[in-house]
Every structure is written in C-alpha cells, then in structure tokens.
Protein backbone atom coordinates (compact mmCIF):
# COMPACT_ATOMS: atom_id res chain seq x y z
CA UNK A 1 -12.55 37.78 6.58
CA UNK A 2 -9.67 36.95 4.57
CA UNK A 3 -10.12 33.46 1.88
CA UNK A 4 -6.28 34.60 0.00
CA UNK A 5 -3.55 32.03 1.88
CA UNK A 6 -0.53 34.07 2.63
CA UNK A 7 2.96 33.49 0.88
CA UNK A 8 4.00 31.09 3.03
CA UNK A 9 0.99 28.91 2.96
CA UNK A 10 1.03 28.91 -0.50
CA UNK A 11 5.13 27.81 -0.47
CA UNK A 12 4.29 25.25 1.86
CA UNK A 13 1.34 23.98 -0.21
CA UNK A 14 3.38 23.77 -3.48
CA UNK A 15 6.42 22.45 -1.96
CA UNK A 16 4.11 19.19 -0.39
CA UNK A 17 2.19 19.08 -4.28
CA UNK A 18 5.67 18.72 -5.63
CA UNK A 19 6.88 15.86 -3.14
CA UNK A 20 3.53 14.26 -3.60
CA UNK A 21 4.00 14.12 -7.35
CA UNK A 22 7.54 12.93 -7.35
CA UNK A 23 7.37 10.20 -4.27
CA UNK A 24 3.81 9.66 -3.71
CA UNK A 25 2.20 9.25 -6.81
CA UNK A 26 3.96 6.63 -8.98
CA UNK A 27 3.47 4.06 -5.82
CA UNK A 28 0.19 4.89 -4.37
CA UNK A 29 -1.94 2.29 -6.52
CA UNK A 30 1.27 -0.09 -5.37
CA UNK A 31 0.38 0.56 -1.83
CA UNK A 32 -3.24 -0.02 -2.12
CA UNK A 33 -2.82 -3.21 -4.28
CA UNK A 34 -0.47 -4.98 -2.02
CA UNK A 35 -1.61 -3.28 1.13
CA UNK A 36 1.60 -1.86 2.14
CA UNK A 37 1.89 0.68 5.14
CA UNK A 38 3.83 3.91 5.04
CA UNK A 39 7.43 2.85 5.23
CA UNK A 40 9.88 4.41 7.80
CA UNK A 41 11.41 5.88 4.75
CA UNK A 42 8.45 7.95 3.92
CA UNK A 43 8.61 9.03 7.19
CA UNK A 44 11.56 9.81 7.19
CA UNK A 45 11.30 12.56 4.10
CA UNK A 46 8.52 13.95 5.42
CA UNK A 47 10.96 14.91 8.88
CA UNK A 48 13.42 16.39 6.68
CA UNK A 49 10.54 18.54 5.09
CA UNK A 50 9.07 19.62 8.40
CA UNK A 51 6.13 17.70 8.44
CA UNK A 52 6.20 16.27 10.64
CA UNK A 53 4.91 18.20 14.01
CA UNK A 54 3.60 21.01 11.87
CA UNK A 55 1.75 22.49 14.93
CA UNK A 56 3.75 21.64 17.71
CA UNK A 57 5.91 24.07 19.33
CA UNK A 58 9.51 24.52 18.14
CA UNK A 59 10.67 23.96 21.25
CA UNK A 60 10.28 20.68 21.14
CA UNK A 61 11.39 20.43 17.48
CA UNK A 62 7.91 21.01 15.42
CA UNK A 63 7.28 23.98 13.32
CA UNK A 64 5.33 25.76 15.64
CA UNK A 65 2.42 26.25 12.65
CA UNK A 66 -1.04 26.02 13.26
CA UNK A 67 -4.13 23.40 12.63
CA UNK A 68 -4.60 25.28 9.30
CA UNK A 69 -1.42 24.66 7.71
CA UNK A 70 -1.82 20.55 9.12
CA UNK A 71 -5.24 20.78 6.79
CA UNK A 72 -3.53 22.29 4.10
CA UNK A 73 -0.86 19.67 4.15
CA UNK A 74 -3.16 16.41 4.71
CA UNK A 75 -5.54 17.68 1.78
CA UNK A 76 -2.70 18.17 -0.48
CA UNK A 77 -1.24 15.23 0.24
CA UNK A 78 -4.61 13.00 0.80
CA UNK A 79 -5.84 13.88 -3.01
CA UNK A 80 -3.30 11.29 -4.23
CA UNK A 81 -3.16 8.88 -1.15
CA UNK A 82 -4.81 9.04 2.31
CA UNK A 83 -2.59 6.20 3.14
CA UNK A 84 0.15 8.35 2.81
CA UNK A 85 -1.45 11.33 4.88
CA UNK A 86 -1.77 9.77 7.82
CA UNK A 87 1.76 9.55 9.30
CA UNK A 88 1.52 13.77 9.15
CA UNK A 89 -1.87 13.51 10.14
CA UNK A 90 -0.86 11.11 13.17
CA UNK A 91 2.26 14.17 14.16
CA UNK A 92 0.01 17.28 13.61
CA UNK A 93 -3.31 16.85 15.03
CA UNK A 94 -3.56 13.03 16.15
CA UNK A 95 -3.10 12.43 19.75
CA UNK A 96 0.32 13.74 20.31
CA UNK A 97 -1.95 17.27 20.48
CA UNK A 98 -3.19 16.28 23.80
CA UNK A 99 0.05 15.75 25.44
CA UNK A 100 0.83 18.74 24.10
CA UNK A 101 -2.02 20.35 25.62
CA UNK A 102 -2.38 18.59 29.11
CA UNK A 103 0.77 16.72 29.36
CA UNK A 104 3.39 17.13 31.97
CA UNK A 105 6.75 18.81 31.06
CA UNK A 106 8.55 15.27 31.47
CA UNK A 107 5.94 13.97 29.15
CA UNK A 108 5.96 16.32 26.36
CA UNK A 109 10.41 16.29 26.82
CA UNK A 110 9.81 12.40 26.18
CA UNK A 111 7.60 12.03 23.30
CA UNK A 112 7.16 15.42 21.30
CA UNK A 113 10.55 15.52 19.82
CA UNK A 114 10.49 12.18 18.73
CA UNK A 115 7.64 12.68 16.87
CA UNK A 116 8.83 15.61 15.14
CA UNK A 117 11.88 13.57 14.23
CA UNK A 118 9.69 10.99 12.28
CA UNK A 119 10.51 8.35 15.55
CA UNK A 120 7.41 7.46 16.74
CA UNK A 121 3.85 7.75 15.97
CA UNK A 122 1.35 8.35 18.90
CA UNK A 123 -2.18 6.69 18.00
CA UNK A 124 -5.61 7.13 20.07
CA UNK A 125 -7.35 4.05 21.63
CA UNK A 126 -10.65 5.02 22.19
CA UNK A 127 -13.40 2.58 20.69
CA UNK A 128 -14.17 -0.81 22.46
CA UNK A 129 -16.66 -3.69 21.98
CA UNK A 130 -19.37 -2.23 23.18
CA UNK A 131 -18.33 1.73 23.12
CA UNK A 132 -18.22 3.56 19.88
CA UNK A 133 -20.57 6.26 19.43
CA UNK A 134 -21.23 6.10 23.45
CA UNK A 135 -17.83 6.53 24.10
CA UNK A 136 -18.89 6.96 28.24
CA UNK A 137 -19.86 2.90 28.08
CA UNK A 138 -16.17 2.08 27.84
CA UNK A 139 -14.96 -0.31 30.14
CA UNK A 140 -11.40 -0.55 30.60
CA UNK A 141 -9.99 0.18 33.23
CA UNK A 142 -6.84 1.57 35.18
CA UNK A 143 -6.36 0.74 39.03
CA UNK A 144 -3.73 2.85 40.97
CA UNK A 145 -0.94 0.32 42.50
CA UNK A 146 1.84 1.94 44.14
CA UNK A 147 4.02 3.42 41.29
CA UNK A 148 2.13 1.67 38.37
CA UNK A 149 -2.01 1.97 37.17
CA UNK A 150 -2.75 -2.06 36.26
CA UNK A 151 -4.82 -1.66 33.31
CA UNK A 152 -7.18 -4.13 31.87
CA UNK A 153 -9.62 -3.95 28.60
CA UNK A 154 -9.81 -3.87 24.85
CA UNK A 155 -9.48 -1.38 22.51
CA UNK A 156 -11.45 -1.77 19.21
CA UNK A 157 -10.60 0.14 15.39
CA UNK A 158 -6.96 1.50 16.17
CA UNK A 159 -5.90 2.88 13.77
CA UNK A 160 -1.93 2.31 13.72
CA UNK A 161 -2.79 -0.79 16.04
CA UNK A 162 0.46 -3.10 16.09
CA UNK A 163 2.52 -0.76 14.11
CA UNK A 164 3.18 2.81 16.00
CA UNK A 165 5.23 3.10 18.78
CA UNK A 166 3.04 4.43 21.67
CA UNK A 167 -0.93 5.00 22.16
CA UNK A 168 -2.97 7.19 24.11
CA UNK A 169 -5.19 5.17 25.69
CA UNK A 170 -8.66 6.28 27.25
CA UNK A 171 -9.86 4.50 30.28
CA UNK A 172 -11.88 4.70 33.44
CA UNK A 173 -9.87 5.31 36.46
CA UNK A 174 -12.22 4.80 38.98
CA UNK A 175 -16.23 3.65 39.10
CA UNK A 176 -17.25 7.00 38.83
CA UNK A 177 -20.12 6.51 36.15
CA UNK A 178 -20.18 8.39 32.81
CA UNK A 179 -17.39 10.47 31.65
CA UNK A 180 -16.60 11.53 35.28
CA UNK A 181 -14.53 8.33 35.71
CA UNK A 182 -12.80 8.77 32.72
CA UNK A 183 -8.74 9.50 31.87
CA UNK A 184 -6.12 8.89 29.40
CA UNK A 185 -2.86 7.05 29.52
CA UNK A 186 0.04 6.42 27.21
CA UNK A 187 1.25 3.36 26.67
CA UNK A 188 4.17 2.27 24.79
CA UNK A 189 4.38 -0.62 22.45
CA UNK A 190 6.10 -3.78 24.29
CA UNK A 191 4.87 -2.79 27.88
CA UNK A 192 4.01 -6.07 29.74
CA UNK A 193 0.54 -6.89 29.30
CA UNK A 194 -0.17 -5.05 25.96
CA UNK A 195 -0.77 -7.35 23.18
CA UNK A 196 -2.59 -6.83 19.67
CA UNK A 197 -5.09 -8.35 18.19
CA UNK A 198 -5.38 -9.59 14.64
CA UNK A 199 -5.18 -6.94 11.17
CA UNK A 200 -8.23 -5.72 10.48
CA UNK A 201 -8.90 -6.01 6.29
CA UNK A 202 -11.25 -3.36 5.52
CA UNK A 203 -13.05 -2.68 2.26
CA UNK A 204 -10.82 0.74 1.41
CA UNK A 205 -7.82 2.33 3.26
CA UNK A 206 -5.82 -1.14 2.47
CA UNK A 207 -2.57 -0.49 3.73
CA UNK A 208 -3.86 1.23 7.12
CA UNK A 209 -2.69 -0.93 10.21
CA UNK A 210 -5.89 -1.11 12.37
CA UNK A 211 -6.22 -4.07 15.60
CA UNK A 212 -7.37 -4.37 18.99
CA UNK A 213 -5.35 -3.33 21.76
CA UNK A 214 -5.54 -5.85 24.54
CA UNK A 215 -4.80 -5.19 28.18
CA UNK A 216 -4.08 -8.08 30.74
CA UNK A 217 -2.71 -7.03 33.88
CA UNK A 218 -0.57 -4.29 31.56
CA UNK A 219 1.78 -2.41 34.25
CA UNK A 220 2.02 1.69 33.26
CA UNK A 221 4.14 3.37 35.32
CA UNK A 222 2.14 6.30 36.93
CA UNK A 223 4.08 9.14 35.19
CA UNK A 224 2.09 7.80 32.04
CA UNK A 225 -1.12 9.40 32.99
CA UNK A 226 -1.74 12.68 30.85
CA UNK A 227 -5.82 13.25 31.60
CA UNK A 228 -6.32 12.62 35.44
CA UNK A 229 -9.86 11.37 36.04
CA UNK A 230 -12.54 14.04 35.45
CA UNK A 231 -10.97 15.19 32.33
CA UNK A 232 -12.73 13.88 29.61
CA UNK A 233 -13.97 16.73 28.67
CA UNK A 234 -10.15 18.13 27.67
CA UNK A 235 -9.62 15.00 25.55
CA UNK A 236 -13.23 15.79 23.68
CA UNK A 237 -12.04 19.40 22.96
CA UNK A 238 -8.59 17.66 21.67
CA UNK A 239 -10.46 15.23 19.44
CA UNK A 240 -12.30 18.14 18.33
CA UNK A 241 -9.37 19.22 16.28
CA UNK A 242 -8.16 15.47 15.49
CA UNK A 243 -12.01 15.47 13.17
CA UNK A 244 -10.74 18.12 11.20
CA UNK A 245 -7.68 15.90 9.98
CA UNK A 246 -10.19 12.94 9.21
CA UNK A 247 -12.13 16.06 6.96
CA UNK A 248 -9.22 16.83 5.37
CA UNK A 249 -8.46 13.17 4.36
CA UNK A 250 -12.13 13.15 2.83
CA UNK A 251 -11.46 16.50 1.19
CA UNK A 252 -8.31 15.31 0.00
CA UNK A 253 -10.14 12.36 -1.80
CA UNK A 254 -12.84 14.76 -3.44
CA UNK A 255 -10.44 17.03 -4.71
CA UNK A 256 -8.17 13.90 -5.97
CA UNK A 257 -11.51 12.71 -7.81
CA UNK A 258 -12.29 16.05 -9.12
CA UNK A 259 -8.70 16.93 -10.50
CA UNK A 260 -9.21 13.34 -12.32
CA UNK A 261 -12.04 13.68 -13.94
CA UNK A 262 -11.09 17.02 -15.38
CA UNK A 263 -7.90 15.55 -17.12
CA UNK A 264 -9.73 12.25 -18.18
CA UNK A 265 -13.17 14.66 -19.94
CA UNK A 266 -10.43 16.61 -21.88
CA UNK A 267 -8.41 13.60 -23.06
CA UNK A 268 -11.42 10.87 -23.78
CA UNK A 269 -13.03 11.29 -26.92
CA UNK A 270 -16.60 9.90 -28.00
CA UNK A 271 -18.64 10.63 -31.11
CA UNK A 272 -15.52 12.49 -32.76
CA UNK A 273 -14.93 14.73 -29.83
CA UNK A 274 -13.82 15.03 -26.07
CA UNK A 275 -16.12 14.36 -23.95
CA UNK A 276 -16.08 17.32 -21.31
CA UNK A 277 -17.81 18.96 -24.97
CA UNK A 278 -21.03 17.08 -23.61
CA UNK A 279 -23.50 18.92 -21.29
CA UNK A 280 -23.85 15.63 -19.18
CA UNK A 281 -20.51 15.68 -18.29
CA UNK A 282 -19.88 19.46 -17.81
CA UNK A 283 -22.81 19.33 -15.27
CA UNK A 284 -21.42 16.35 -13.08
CA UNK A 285 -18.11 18.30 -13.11
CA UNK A 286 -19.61 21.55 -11.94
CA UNK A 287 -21.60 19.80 -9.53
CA UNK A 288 -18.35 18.12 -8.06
CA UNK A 289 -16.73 21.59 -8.08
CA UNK A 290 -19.26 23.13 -6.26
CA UNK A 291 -19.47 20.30 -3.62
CA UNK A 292 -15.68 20.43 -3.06
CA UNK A 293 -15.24 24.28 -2.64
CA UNK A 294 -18.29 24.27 -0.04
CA UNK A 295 -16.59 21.50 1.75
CA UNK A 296 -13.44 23.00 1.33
CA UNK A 297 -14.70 26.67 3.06
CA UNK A 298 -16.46 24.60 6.06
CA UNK A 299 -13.42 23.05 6.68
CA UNK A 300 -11.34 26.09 6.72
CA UNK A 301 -13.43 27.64 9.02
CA UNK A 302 -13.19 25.34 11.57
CA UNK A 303 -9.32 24.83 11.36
CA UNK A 304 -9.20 28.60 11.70
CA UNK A 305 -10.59 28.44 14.87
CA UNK A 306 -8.58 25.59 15.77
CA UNK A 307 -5.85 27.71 15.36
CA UNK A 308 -7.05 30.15 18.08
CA UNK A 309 -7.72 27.85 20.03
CA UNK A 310 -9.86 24.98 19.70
CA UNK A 311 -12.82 24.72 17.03
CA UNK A 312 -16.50 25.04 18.25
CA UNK A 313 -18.10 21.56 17.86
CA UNK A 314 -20.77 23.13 15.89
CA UNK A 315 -17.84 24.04 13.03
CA UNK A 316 -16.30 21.19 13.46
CA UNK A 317 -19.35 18.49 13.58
CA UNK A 318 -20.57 20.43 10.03
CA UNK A 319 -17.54 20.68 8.79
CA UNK A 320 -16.46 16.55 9.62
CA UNK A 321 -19.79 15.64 8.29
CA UNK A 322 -20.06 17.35 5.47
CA UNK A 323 -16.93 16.64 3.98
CA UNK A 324 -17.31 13.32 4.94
CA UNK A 325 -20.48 13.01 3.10
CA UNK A 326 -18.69 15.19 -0.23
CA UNK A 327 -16.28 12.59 -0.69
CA UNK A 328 -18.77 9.29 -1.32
CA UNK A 329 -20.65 12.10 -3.65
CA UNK A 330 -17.99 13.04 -5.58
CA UNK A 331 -16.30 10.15 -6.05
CA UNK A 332 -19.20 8.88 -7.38
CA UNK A 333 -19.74 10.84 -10.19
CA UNK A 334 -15.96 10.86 -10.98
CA UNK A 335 -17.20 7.12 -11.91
CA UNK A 336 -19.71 7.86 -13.75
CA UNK A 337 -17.68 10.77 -15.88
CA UNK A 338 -14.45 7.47 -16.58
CA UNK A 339 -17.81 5.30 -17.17
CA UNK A 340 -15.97 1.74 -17.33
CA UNK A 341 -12.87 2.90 -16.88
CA UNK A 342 -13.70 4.46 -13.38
CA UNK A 343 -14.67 0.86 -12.48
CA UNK A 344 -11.47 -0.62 -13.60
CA UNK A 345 -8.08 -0.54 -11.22
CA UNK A 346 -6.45 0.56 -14.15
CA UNK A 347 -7.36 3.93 -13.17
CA UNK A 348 -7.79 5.40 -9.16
CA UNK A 349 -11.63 6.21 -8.93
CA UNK A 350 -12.31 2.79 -7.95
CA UNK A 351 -9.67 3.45 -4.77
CA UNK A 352 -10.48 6.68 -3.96
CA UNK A 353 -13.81 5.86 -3.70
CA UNK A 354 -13.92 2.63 -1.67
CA UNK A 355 -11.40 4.87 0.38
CA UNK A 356 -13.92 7.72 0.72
CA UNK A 357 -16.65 5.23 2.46
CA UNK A 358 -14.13 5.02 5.67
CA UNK A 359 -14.14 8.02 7.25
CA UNK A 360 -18.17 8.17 7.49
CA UNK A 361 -17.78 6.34 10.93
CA UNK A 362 -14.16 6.72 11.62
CA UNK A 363 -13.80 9.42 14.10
CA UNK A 364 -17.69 9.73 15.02
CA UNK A 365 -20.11 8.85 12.54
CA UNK A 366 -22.00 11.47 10.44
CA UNK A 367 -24.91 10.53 12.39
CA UNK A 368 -23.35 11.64 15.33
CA UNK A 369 -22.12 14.37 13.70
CA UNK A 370 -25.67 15.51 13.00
CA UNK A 371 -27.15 15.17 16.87
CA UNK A 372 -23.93 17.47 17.76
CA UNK A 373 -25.01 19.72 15.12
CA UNK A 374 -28.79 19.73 16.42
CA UNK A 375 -27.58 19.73 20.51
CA UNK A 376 -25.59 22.69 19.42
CA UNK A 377 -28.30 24.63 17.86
CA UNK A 378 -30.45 24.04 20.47
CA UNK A 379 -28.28 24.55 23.04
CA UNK A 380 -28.86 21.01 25.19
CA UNK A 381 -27.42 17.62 25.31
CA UNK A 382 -29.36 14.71 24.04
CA UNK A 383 -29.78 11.70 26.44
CA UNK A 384 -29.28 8.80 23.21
CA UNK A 385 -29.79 6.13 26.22
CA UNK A 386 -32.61 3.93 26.78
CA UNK A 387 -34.39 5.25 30.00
C-alpha cells in the first residue's frame, strides 16, 4: 500500500494548479455571478494540455491514464471552480467511458477522438419525471423500425442539457419490466425529434447548463445503440466510476474551503493579533483538515480500483457519500472562521458552499448511497418498492 503519488502524478498535478491559478482563478467568481458556462476556449486549453480524455486510450487520441489521475485533475481543478471541472470531468469519466467500454469500433472511431480534441462533450440522460433514485421506473422508450429505434420520453436534470454535442441516453427497449428492458443510446444534438426544455436555475453550480431532454418521434439510426437491452447492469458498473468524478468535485470544494480559511486566519487580525492565534479557530481548521484528508483517502481508494478495473460499489457508495457529505461540513465552518466576510460575495465561501449542497443528490443521493453501503455489507438487495 503505497499513499506517495509518483513523479508524474505529481507533474501532472502541479502543471493543472498552475493553469488553474493563471486562467481559472481571476474569472471564476465572474462565472458564477453572471452564470456563464465553460467557453469553447477553455476547452480548448485544456486539449492542448491533455485533458481532455485523460483515461481514454491513445489510440483514439486520449492519454491513455487512468481514473486516478481524472480525480487528481478534477480535485485540483474543482478547489477553485467546479464549473470549470466539469468539461474534463465530462471527457474522463462522464459517459464517453461507456462507449469506450461497450461501444462498437465504428462508435468509439466516431466520437472518442473528438472528445479528446475538446469537440464535443458526451452527457448522460438518465433521470426522468418520475425516475430518479428508481432509475428501473423510467419510461422512455426506443422501438426498433427498420434502420432507425423511434424514441419517445423525457429526460429530467441533464447536466450539459442544450449545450453538449451528443448524450447517452438510457431507455427501455422493449416491455421487459425492471432493468431487463433497459439500454442506452446516443443521440446527437439536432436529431429530428430531440428538443430541450427550459434552463434549469439552481441555487449553486450557476453557470452549469442543466434541461430536459424531450423525445417526440426522435429517429436514431440503429448504429446508435451502445447497451443492447439486458445491459443495464454494464452502464451501472460505468456510472460506478462517473460517482467518483462527482466526489472529486465535492473534494475539490472542501479542499478550496480549507486552503481559504488558512490564508484568511493568518492575515485577519482581532484583539491585536491574527486570528488563527485563537484556539476556536485552530480547532475548526483541524477539524476541516481532518475531514478533508479522510475524504480524500476514501476517494483514492476507490479510483484505485477504478483503475483496475471498475470500483466495488461498496468503495465507491462510501467514498461518493462521504465526500459528498465533507463538503457542506467544511464549507461551513470555512464561514464561520471569515465570520461576515464568509457571508459576503466579496469573498468565495459563500459560492463554494451553495456549490457544495449540489452534488448530495446529483449522481444518487447520499441516501442512496447509504442503502448501497448497507446491501453491500449484507450481501442482498433491498426491495425500496411498495409491495
């Protein structure tokens, strides 16, 4: 068991804090204030750095890395601006992992490399009206005819919803109840039939395009499909390693707040002196440090196996949940150390923690997080249905 990062980790993670000082930094309050999205320009950089398709194969024009150097990347860069984490998030272990994984050749030659080449972003359609947290509810549906599956349905919470370029969408492919019936397809913006809904405007993460996806008689060619019917359980596995990106955003965020506070206790004076001289604040401090290097170890844990592989849910559920949970904690006493200052937008607290609250039920919800945790332990599957 080995916690030292070798060299080239370490060059990688310095090279992104660099960037993020230099480009991300001076704008990321902009961004939040006037709810701008990651430009194409931003994009753009992070191609030329290699960012984007960290863990795909270099065949297809990514780095050919692994899950753990993503979650080094998305924390470094998500302690200043989760905003601006998601586009490498999105090309390292978002969606485009599962055409990776179970995609055909013809797929992976078509969308892969423009990934890596900051061209498209892939984003997962999975929640619907009435299917979040029972994701085997969902309703929309993909009929077979002749070359094309007609696809009807809504898609609820997309993240990247009117703005990226393609989506994998689940859906049931035949009436087969329960996951059995269920598939994915990928469908590109400005097919027939695919339409958006309206912006979501959400209480943190201001910037983040998020809208319905809305099928109506939406024609996808049959090439499209990437999980046949039966596989849901491949796209679970997948998403498996997608919750350690939404941990890393979370981690990202406590370690932003944490890094904060430091600098603000040594440079704010009270009653003649700084105030990290005070044993209130040195014990909020240490109890932020301690919450972020637990959360941080959990995490690492699970993107190890990810890199082998595929993370057990057990890892990944405790590590998701926990850091989830880290984030609200810890930027919550990084308020209370800036006292009215934390409150004010002067300063980014107040962002990073109404930013912190999203990714509770983004991705699974910590509650769900917790039955995983408990089915795993036990060793059974809970029936959450009513009888």
């Amino acid at each position: 068991m080995n916690f030292q990062l070798t060299d080239e980790q370490r060059m990688l993670k310095e090279m992104v804090h660099d960037f993020v000082e230099k480009e991300i930094r001076p704008n990321a309050q902009d961004w939040d204030e006037n709810e701008e999205c990651w430009s194409q320009e931003l994009i753009n950089k992070y191609a030329e750095l290699g960012l984007m398709g960290l863990c795909l194969p270099e065949e297809y024009g990514g780095q050919g890395l692994s899950a753990f150097e993503v979650v080094l990347v998305l924390e470094e860069i998500a302690r200043v601006s989760p905003l601006a984490a998601f586009p490498v998030f999105e090309a390292g272990i978002g969606p485009v992992r599962v055409l990776q994984l179970f995609g055909t050749e013809e797929q992976k030659q078509k969308y892969i490399p423009r990934v890596c080449k900051g061209e498209m972003l892939i984003s997962v359609g999975m929640t619907e009206p009435e299917a979040g947290s029972g994701l085997t509810d969902l309703k929309s549906r993909a009929i077979l005819d002749g070359d094309h599956y007609i696809v009807n349905g809504e898609k609820r919470f997309v993240t990247g919803g009117g703005h990226n370029e393609a989506y994998l969408v689940y859906v049931r492919l035949s009436d087969a109840k329960g996951a059995k019936g269920i598939g994915a397809l990928v469908i590109e913006k400005g097919t027939e039939g695919f339409s958006f809904g309206k912006q979501e405007q959400f209480m943190g993460m201001r910037g983040f395009p998020s809208s319905d996806l809305i099928f109506e008689n939406c024609r996808v060619p049959k090439e499209n499909l990437v999980i046949p019917e039966g596989g849901f359980k491949n796209l679970m596995q997948a998403f498996d390693i997608e919750r350690l990106g939404n941990a890393s955003m979370s981690l990202g965020i406590a370690q932003g707040a944490l890094e904060e506070s430091v600098k603000y206790s040594t440079e704010r004076k009270q009653f003649g002196k700084e105030i990290c001289e005070f044993q209130a604040v040195q014990l909020m401090l240490a109890d932020m440090s301690m919450k972020v290097e637990a959360a941080r170890l959990l995490l690492y844990r699970a993107a190890t196996e990810a890199s082998n592989g595929y993370p057990s849910v057990l890892h990944a559920s405790i590590a998701k949940c926990f850091c989830n949970e880290i984030a609200k904690e810890v930027t919550d006493l990084a308020l209370q150390v800036h006292g009215g200052y934390g409150y004010s937008k002067e300063y980014p607290i107040e962002r990073m923690l109404r930013d912190s609250r999203g990714w509770t039920v983004a991705g699974g919800t910590v509650q769900m997080q917790r039955i995983n945790i408990a089915s795993a332990l036990i060793g059974r599957r809970f029936n959450q249905r009513a009888k």
